[in-house]
N, C-alpha and C. Protein backbone atom coordinates (compact mmCIF):
# COMPACT_ATOMS: atom_id res chain seq x y z
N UNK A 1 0.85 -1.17 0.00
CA UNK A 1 0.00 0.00 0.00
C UNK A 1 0.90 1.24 0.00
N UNK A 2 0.86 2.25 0.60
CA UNK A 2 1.56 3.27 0.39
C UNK A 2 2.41 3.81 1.98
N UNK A 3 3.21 4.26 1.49
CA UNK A 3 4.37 4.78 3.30
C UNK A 3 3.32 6.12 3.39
N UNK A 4 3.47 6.13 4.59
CA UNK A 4 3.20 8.05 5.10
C UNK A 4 4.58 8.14 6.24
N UNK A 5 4.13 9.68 6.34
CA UNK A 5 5.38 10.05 7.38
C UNK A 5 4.43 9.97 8.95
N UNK A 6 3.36 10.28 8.86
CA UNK A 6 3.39 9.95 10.27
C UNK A 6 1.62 9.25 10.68
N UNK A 7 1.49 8.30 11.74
CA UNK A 7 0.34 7.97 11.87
C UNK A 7 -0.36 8.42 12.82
N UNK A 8 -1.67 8.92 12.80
CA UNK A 8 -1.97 9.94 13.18
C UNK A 8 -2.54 9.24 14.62
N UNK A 9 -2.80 10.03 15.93
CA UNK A 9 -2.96 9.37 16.78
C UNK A 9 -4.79 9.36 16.78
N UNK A 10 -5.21 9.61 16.05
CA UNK A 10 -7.07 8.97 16.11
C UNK A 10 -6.92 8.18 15.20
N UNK A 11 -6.34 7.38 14.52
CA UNK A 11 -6.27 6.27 13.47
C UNK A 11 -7.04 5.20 14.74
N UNK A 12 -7.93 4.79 13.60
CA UNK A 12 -8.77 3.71 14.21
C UNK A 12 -9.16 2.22 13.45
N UNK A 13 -8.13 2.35 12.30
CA UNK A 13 -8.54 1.33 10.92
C UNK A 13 -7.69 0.81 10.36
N UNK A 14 -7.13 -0.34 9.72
CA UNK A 14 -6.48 -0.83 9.11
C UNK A 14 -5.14 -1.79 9.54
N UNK A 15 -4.52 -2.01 9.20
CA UNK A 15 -3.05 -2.81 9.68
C UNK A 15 -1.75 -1.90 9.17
N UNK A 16 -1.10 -1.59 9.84
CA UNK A 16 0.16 -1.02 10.12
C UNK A 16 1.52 -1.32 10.36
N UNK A 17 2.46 -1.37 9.27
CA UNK A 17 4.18 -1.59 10.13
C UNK A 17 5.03 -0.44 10.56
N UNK A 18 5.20 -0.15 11.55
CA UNK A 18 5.80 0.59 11.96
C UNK A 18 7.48 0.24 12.06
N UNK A 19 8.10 0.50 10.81
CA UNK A 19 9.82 0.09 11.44
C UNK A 19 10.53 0.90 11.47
N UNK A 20 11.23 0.80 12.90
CA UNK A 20 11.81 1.92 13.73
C UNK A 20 13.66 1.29 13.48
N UNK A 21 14.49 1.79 13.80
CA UNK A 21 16.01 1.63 14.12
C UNK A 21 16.50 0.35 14.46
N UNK A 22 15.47 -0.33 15.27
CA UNK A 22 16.33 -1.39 15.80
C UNK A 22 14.67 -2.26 15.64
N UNK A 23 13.36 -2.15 15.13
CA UNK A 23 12.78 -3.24 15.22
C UNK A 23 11.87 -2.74 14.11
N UNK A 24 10.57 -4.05 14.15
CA UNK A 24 9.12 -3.85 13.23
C UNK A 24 7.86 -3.90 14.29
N UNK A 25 7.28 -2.92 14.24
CA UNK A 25 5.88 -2.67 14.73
C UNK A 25 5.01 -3.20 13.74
N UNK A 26 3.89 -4.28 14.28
CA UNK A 26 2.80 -4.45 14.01
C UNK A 26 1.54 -3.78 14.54
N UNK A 27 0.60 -2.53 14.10
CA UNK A 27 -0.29 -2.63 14.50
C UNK A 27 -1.37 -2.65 14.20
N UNK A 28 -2.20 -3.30 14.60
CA UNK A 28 -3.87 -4.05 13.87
C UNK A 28 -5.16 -3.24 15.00
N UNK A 29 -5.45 -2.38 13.99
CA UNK A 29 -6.44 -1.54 14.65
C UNK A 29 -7.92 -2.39 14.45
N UNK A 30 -7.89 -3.12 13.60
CA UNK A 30 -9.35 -3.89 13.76
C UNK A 30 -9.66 -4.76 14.81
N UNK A 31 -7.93 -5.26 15.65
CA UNK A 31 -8.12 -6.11 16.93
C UNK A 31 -7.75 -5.62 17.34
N UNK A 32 -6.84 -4.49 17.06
CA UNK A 32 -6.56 -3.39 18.40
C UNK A 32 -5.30 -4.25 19.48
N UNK A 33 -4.01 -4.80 18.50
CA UNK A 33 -2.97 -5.03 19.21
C UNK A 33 -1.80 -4.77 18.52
N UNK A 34 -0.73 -5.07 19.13
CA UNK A 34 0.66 -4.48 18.66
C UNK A 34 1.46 -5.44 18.94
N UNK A 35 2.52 -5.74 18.01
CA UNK A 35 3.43 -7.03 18.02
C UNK A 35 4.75 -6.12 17.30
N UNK A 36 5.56 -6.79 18.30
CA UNK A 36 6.94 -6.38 18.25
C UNK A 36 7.52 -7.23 17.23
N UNK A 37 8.65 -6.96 16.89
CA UNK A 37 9.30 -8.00 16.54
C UNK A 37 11.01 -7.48 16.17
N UNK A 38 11.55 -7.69 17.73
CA UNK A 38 12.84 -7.31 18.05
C UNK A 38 13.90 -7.62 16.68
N UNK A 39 15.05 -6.40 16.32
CA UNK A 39 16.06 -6.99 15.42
C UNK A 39 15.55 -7.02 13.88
N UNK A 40 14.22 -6.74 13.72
CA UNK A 40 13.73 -6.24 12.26
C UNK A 40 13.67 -5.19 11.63
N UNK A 41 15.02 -4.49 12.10
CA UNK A 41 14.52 -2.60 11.63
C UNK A 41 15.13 -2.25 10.66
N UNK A 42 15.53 -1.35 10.71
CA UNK A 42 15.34 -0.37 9.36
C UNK A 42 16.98 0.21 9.52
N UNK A 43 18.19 -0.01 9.82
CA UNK A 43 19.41 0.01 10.42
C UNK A 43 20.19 -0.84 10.31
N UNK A 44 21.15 -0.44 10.46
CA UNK A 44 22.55 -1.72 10.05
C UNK A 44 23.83 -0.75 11.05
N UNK A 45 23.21 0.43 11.23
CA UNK A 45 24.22 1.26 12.51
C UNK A 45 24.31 0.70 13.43
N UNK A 46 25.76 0.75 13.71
CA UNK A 46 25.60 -0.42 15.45
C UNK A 46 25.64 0.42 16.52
N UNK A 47 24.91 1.51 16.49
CA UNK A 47 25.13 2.29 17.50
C UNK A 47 23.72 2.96 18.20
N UNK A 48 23.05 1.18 17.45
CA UNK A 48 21.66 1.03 17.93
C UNK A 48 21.51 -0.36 18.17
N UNK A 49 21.56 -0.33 19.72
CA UNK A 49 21.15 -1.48 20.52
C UNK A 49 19.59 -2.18 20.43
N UNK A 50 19.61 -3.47 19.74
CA UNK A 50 18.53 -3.97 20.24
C UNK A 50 18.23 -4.34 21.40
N UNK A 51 17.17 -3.76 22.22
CA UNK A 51 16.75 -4.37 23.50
C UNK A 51 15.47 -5.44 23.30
N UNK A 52 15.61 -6.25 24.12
CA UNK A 52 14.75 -7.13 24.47
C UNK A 52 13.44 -6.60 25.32
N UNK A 53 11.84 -7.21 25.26
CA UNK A 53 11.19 -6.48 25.98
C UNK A 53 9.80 -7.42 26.15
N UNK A 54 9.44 -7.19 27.35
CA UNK A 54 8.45 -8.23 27.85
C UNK A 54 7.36 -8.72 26.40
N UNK A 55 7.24 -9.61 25.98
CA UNK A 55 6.15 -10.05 25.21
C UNK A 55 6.41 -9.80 23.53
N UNK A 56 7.72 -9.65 23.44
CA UNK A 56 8.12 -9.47 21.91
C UNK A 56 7.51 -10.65 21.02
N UNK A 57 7.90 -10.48 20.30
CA UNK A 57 6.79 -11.06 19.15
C UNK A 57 5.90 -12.03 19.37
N UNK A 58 4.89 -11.48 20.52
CA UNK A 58 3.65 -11.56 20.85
C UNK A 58 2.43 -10.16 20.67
N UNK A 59 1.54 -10.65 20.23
CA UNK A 59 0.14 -9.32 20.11
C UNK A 59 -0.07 -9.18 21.77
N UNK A 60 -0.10 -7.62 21.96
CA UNK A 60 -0.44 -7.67 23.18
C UNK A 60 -1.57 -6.45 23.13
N UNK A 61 -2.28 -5.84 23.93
CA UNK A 61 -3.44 -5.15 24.16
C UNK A 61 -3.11 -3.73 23.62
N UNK A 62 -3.42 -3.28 22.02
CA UNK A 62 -2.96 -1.86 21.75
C UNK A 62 -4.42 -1.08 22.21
N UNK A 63 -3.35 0.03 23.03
CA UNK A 63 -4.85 0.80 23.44
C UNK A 63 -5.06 2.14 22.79
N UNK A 64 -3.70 2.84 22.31
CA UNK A 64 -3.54 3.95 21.27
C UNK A 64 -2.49 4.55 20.40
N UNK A 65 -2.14 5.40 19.94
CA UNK A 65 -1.37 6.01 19.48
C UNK A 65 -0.92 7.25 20.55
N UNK A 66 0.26 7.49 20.88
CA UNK A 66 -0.07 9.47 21.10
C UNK A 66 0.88 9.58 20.19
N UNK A 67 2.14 9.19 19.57
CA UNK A 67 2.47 9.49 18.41
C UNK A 67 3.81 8.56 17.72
N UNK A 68 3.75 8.71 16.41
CA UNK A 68 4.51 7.96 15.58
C UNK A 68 4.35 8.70 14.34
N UNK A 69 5.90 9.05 14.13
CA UNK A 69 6.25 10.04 13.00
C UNK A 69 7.82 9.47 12.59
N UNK A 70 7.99 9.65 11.70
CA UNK A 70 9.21 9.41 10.77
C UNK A 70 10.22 10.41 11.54
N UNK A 71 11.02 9.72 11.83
CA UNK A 71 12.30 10.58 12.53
C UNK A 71 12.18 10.81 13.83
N UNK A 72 11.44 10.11 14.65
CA UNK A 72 11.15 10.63 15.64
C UNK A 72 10.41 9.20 16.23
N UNK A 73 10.70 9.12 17.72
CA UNK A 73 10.19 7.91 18.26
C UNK A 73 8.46 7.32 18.34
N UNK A 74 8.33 6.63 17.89
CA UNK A 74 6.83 6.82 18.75
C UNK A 74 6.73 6.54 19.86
N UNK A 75 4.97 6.60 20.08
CA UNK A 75 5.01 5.94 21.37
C UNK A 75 3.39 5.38 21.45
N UNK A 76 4.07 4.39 22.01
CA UNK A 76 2.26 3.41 21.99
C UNK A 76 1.86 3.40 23.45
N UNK A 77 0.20 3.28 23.53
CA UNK A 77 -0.34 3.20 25.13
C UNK A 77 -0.87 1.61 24.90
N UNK A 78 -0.33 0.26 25.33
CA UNK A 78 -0.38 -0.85 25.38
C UNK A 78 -1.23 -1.12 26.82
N UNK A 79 -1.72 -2.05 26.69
CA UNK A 79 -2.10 -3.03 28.23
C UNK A 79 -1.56 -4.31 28.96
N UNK A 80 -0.52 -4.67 29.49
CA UNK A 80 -0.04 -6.04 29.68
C UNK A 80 -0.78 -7.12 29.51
N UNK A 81 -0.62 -7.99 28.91
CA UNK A 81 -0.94 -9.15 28.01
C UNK A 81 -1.60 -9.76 29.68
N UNK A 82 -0.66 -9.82 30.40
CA UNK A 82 -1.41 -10.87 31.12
C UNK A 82 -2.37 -10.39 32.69
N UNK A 83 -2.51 -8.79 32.43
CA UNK A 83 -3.05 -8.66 33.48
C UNK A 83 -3.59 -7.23 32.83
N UNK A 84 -5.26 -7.40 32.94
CA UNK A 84 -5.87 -5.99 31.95
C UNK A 84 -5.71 -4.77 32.98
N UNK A 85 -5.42 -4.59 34.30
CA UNK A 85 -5.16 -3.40 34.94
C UNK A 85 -4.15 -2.83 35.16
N UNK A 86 -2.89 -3.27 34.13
CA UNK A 86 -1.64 -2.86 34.34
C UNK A 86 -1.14 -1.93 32.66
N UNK A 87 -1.11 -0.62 33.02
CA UNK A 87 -1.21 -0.08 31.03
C UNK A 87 0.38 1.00 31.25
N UNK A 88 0.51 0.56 30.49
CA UNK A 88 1.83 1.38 29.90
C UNK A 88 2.56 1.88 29.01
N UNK A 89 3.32 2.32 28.31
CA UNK A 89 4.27 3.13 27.39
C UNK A 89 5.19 2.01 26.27
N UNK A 90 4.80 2.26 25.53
CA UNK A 90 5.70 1.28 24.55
C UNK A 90 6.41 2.63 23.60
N UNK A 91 7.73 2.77 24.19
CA UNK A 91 8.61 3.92 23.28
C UNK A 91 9.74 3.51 22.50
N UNK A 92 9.51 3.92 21.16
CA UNK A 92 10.61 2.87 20.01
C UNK A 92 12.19 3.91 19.72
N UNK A 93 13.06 3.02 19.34
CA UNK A 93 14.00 4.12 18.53
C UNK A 93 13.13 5.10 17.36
N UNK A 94 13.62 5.86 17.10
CA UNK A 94 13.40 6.43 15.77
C UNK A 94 13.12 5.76 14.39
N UNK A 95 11.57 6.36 14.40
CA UNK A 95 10.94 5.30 13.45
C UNK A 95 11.52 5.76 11.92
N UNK A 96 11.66 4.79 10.84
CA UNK A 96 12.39 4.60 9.58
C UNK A 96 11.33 4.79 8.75
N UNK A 97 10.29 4.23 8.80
CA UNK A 97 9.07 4.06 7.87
C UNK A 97 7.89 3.88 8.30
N UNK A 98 6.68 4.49 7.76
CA UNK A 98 5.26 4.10 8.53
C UNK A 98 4.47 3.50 6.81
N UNK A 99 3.95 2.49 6.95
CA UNK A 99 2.99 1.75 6.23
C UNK A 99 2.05 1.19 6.42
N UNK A 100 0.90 1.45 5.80
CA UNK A 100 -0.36 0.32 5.79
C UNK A 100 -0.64 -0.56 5.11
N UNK A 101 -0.79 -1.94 4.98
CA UNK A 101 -0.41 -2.82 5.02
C UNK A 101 -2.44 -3.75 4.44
N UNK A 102 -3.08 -3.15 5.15
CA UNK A 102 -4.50 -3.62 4.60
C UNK A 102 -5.22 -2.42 5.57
């Protein structure tokens, strides 16, 4: 489908890759989750550490956007997979590319 530079944070539709510096964002707004997938990015600079992070390439509870733009980190509002009252910050390197995907 086509790249944009940034996804807007009321996006409520479609499937999304988000690849940042050091990984690939999945996100699926029709089920409304987000899947990591550590070491798939958009970089070959080694002066970007992949980190490891609870529930990587697992879908876990996407609850929004507040932002994701080209050049600039995003940041996702997630819910822990295994406990729905625990919500937190998913913040990436500097994203490379934004696409939709369906």
């Amino acid at each position: 489908m086509a790249n944009t530079q940034e996804l807007e944070p009321d996006t409520t539709d479609g499937v999304w890759t988000v690849v940042t510096r050091t990984s690939t964002y999945l996100l699926d707004f029709e089920e409304m989750t987000l899947l990591r997938a550590p070491g798939v990015g958009g970089s070959t600079d080694d002066t970007w550490a992949v980190s490891q992070l609870r529930r990587d390439s697992e879908d876990i509870p996407l609850l929004g956007v507040k932002s994701c733009r080209v050049g600039e980190s995003a940041q996702f509002w997630v819910r822990a997979a295994d406990d729905p009252d625990v919500r937190t910050w998913r913040i990436t390197t500097p994203v490379v590319s934004i696409e939709r995907i369906s």
